[in-house]
N, C-alpha and C. Protein backbone atom coordinates (compact mmCIF):
# COMPACT_ATOMS: atom_id res chain seq x y z
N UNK A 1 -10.34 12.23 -1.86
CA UNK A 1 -10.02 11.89 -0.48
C UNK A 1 -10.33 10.41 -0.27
N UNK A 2 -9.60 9.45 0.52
CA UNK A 2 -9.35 8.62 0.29
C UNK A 2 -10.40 7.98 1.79
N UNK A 3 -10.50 6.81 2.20
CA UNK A 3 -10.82 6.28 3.42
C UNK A 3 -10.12 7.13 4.59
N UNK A 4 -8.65 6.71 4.31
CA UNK A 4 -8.15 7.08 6.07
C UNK A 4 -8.21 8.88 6.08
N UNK A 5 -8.12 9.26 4.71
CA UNK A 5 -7.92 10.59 5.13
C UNK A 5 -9.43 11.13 5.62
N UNK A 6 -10.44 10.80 5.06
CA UNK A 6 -11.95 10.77 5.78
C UNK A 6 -12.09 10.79 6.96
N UNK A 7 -11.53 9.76 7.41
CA UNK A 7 -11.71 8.68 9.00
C UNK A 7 -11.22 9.89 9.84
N UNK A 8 -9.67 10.11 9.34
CA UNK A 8 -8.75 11.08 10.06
C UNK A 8 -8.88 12.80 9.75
N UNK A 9 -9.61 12.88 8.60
CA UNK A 9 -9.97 14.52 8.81
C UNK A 9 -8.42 14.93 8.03
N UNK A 10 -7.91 14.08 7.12
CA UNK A 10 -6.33 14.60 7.01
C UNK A 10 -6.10 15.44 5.61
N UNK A 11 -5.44 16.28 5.74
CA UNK A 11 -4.94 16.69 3.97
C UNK A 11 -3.80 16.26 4.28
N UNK A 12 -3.59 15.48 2.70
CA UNK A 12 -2.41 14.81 3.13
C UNK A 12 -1.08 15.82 2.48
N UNK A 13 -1.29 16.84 1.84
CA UNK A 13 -0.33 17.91 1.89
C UNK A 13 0.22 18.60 2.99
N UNK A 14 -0.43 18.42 3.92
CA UNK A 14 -0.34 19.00 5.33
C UNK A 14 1.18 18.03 5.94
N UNK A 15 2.34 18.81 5.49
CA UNK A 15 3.41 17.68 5.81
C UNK A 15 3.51 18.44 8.08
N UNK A 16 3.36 18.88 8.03
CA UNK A 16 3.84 19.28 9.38
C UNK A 16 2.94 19.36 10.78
N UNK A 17 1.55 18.66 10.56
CA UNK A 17 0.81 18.36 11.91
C UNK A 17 -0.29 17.16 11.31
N UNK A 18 -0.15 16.57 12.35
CA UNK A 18 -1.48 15.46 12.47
C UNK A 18 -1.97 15.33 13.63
N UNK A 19 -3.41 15.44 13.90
CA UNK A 19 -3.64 14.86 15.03
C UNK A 19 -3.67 12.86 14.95
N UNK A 20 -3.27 12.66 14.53
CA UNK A 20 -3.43 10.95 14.68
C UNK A 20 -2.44 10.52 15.44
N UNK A 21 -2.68 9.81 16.51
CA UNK A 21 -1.45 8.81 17.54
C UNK A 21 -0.88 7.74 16.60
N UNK A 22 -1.40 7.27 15.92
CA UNK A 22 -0.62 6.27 15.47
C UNK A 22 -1.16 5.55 13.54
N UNK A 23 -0.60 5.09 12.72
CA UNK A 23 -0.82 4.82 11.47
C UNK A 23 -0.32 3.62 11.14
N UNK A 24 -0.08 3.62 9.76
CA UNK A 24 0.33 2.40 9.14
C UNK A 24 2.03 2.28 8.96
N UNK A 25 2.69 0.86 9.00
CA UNK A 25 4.37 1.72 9.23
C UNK A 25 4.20 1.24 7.50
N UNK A 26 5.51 2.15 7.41
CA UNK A 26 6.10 1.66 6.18
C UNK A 26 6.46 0.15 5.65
N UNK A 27 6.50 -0.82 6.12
CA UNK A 27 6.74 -2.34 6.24
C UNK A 27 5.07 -2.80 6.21
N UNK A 28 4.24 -1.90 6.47
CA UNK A 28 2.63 -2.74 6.78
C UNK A 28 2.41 -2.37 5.15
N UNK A 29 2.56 -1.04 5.05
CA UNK A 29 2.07 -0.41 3.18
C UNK A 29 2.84 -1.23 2.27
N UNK A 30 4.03 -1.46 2.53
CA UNK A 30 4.52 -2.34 1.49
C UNK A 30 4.31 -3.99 1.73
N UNK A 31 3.88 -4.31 2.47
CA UNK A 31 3.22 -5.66 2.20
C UNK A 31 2.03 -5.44 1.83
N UNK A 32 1.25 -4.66 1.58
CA UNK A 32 0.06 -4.31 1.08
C UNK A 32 0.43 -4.25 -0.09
N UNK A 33 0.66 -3.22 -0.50
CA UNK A 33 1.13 -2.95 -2.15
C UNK A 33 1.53 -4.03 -2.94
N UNK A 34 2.83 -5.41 -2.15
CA UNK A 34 2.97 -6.20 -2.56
C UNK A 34 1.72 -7.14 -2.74
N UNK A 35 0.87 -7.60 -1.61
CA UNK A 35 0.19 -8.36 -2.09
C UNK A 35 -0.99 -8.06 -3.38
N UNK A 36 -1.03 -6.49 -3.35
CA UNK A 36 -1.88 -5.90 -4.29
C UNK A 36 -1.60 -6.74 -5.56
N UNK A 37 -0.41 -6.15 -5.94
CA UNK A 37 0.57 -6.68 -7.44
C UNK A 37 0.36 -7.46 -7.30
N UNK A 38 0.36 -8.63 -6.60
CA UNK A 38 0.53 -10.13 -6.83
C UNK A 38 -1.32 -10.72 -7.19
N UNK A 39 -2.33 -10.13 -6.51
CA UNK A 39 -3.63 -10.12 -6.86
C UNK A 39 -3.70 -9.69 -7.84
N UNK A 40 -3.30 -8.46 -8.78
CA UNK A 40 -3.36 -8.02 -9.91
C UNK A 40 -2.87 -8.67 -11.05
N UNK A 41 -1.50 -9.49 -10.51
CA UNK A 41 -1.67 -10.46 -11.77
C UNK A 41 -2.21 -11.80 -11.40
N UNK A 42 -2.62 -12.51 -10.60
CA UNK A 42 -3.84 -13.49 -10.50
C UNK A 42 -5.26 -12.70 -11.44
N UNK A 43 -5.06 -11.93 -10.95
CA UNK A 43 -6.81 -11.24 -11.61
C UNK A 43 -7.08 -10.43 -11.92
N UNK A 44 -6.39 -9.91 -13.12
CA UNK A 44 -5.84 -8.70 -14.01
C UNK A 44 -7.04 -7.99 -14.60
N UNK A 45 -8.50 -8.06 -14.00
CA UNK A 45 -9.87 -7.28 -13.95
C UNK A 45 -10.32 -6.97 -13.07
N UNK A 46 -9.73 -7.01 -11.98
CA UNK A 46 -10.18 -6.75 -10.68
C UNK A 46 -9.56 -5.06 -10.13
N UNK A 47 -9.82 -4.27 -9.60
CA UNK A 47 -9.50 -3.25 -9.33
C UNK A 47 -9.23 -3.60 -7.51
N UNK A 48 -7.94 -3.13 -7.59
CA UNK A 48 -7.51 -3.05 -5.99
C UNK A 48 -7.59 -1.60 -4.94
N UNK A 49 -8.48 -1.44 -4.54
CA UNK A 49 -8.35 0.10 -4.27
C UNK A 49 -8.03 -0.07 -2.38
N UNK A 50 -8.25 -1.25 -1.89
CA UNK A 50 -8.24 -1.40 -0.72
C UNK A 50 -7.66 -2.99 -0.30
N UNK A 51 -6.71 -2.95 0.72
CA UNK A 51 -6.03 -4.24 0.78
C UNK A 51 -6.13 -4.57 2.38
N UNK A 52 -6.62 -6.32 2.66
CA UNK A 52 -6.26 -6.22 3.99
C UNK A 52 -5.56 -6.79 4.36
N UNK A 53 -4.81 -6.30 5.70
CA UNK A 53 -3.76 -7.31 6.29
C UNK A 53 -3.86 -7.09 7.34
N UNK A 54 -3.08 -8.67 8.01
CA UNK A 54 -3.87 -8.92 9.10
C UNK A 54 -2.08 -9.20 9.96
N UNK A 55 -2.55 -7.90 10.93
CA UNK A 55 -0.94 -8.06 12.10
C UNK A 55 -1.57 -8.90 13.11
N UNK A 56 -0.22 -9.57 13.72
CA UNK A 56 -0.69 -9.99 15.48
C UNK A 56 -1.30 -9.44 16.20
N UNK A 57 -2.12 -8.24 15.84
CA UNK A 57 -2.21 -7.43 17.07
C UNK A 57 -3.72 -7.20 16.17
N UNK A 58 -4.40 -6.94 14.83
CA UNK A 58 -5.08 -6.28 14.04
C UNK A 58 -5.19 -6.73 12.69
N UNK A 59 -6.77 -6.77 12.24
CA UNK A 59 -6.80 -6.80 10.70
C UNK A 59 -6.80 -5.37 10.17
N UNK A 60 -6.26 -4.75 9.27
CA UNK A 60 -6.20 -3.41 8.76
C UNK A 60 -6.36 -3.16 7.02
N UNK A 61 -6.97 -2.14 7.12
CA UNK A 61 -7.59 -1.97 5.41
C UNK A 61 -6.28 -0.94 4.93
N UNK A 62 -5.37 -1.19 4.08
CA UNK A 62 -4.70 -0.58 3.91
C UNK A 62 -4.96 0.00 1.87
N UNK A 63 -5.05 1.29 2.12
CA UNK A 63 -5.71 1.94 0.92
C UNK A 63 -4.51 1.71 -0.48
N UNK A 64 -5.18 1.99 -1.18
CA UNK A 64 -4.03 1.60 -2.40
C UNK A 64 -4.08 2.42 -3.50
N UNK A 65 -3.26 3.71 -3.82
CA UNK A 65 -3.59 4.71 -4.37
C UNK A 65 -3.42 4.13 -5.99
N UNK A 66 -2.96 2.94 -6.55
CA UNK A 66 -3.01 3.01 -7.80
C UNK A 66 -2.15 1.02 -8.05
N UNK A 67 -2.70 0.91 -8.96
CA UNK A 67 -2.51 -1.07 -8.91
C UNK A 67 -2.49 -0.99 -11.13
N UNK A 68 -1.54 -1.70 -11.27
CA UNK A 68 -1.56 -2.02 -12.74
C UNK A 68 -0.96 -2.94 -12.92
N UNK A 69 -1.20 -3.82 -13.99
CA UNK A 69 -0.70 -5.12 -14.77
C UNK A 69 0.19 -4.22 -15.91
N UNK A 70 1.58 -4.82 -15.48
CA UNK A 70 2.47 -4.26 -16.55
C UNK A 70 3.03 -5.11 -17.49
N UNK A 71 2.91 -6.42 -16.72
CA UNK A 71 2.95 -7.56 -18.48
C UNK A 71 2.20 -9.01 -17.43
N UNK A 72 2.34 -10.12 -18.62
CA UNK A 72 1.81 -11.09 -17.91
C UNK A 72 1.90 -11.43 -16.84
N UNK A 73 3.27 -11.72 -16.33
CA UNK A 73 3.42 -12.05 -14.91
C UNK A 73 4.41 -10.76 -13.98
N UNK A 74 3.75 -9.54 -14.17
CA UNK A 74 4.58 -8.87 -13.58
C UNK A 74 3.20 -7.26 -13.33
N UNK A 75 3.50 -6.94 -12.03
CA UNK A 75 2.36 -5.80 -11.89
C UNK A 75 2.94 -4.78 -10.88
N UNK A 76 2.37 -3.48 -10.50
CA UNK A 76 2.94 -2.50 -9.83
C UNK A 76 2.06 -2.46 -8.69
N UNK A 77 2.04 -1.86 -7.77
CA UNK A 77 1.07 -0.84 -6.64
C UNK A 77 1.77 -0.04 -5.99
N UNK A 78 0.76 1.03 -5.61
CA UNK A 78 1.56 2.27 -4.73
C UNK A 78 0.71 2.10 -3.84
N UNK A 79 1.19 2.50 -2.49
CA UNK A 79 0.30 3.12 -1.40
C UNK A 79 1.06 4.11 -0.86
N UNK A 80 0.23 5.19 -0.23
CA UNK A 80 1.21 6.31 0.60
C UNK A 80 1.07 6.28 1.91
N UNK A 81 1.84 6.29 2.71
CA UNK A 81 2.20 6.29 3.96
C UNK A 81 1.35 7.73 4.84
N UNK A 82 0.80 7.86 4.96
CA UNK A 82 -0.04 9.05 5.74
C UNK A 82 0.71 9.34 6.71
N UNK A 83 0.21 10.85 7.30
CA UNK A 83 0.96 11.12 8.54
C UNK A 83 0.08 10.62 9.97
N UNK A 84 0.90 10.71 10.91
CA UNK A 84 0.22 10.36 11.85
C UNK A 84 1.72 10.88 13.13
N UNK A 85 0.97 11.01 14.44
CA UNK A 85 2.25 11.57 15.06
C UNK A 85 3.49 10.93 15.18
N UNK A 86 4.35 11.08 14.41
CA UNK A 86 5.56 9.87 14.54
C UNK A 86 6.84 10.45 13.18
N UNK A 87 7.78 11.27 13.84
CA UNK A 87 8.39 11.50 12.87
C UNK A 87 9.00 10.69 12.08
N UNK A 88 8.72 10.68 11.00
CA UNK A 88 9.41 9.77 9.63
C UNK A 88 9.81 10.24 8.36
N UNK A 89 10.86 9.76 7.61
CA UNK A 89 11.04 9.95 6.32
C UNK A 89 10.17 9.74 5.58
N UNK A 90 9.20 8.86 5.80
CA UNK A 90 8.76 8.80 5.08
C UNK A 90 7.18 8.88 4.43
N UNK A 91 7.04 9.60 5.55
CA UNK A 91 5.36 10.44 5.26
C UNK A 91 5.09 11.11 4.35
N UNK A 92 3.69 11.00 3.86
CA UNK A 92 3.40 11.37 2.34
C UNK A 92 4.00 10.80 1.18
N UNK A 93 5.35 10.04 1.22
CA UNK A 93 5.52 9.41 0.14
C UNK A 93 5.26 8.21 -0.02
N UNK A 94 5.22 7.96 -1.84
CA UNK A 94 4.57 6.71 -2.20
C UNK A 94 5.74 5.35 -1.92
N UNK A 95 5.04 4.67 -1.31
CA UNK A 95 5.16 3.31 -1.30
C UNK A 95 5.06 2.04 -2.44
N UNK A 96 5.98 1.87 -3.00
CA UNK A 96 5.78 1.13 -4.55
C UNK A 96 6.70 -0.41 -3.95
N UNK A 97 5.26 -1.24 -4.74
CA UNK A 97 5.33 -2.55 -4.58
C UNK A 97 5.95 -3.10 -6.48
N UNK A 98 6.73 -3.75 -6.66
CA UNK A 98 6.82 -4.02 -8.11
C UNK A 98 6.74 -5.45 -8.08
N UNK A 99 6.07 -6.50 -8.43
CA UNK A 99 6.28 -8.10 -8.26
C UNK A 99 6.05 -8.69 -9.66
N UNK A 100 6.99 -9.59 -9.38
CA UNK A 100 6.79 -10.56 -11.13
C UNK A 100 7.47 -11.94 -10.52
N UNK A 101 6.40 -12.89 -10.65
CA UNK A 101 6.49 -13.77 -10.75
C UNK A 101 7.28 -14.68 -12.14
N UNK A 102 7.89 -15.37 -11.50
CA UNK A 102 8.81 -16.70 -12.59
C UNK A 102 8.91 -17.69 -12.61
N UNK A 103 9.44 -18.14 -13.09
CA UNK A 103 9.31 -19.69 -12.96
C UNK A 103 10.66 -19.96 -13.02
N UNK A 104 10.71 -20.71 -11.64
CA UNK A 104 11.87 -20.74 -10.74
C UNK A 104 12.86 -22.02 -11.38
N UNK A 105 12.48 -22.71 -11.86
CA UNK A 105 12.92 -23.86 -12.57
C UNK A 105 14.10 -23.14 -13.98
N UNK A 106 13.69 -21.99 -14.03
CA UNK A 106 14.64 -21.64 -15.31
C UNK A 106 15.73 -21.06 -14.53
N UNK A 107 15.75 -20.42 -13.17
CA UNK A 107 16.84 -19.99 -12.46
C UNK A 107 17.70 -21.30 -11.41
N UNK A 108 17.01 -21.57 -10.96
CA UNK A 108 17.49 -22.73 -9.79
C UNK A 108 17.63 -24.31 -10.33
């Protein structure tokens, strides 16, 4: 069990009730995830299990179910979208960040 599901009391198999008013959107987890990957290959010993980002409105810890270096300049992260009251497609599923950096000089 993870932070939010703690906080929130949640199983996150539980696809059909939450008491929570409100969560993370899908656009907040994947800038998370992204910046995960991109920390993971800056610092390919570091374990990412928690990411923050910071909205106009809020700084927020957004959890990170899994972060890997898949070659030098290129790394993965997932996060999952929890439920919370707000129908969506896309609750409970994973959120995958993939980033690889290049060097832009060989394209442009």
């Amino acid at each position: 069990m993870n932070n939010y599901e703690k906080e929130n009391q949640l199983d996150k198999n539980d696809y059909t009730y939450s008491n929570v008013d409100y969560g993370l959107t899908t656009g907040s987890i994947a800038t998370a995830t992204s910046l995960a990957a991109i920390k993971k290959i800056i610092n390919s010993n570091e374990e990412f299990n928690i990411v923050k980002i910071i909205t106009p409105f809020e700084e927020l810890d957004v959890d990170i179910e899994k972060c890997k270096l898949i070659s030098e300049n290129k790394a993965e992260a997932i996060g999952v979208k929890y439920p919370y009251n707000d129908p969506d497609v896309t609750v409970n599923l994973e959120i995958i960040s993939s980033v690889e950096l290049i060097d832009k000089k060989r394209y442009f």
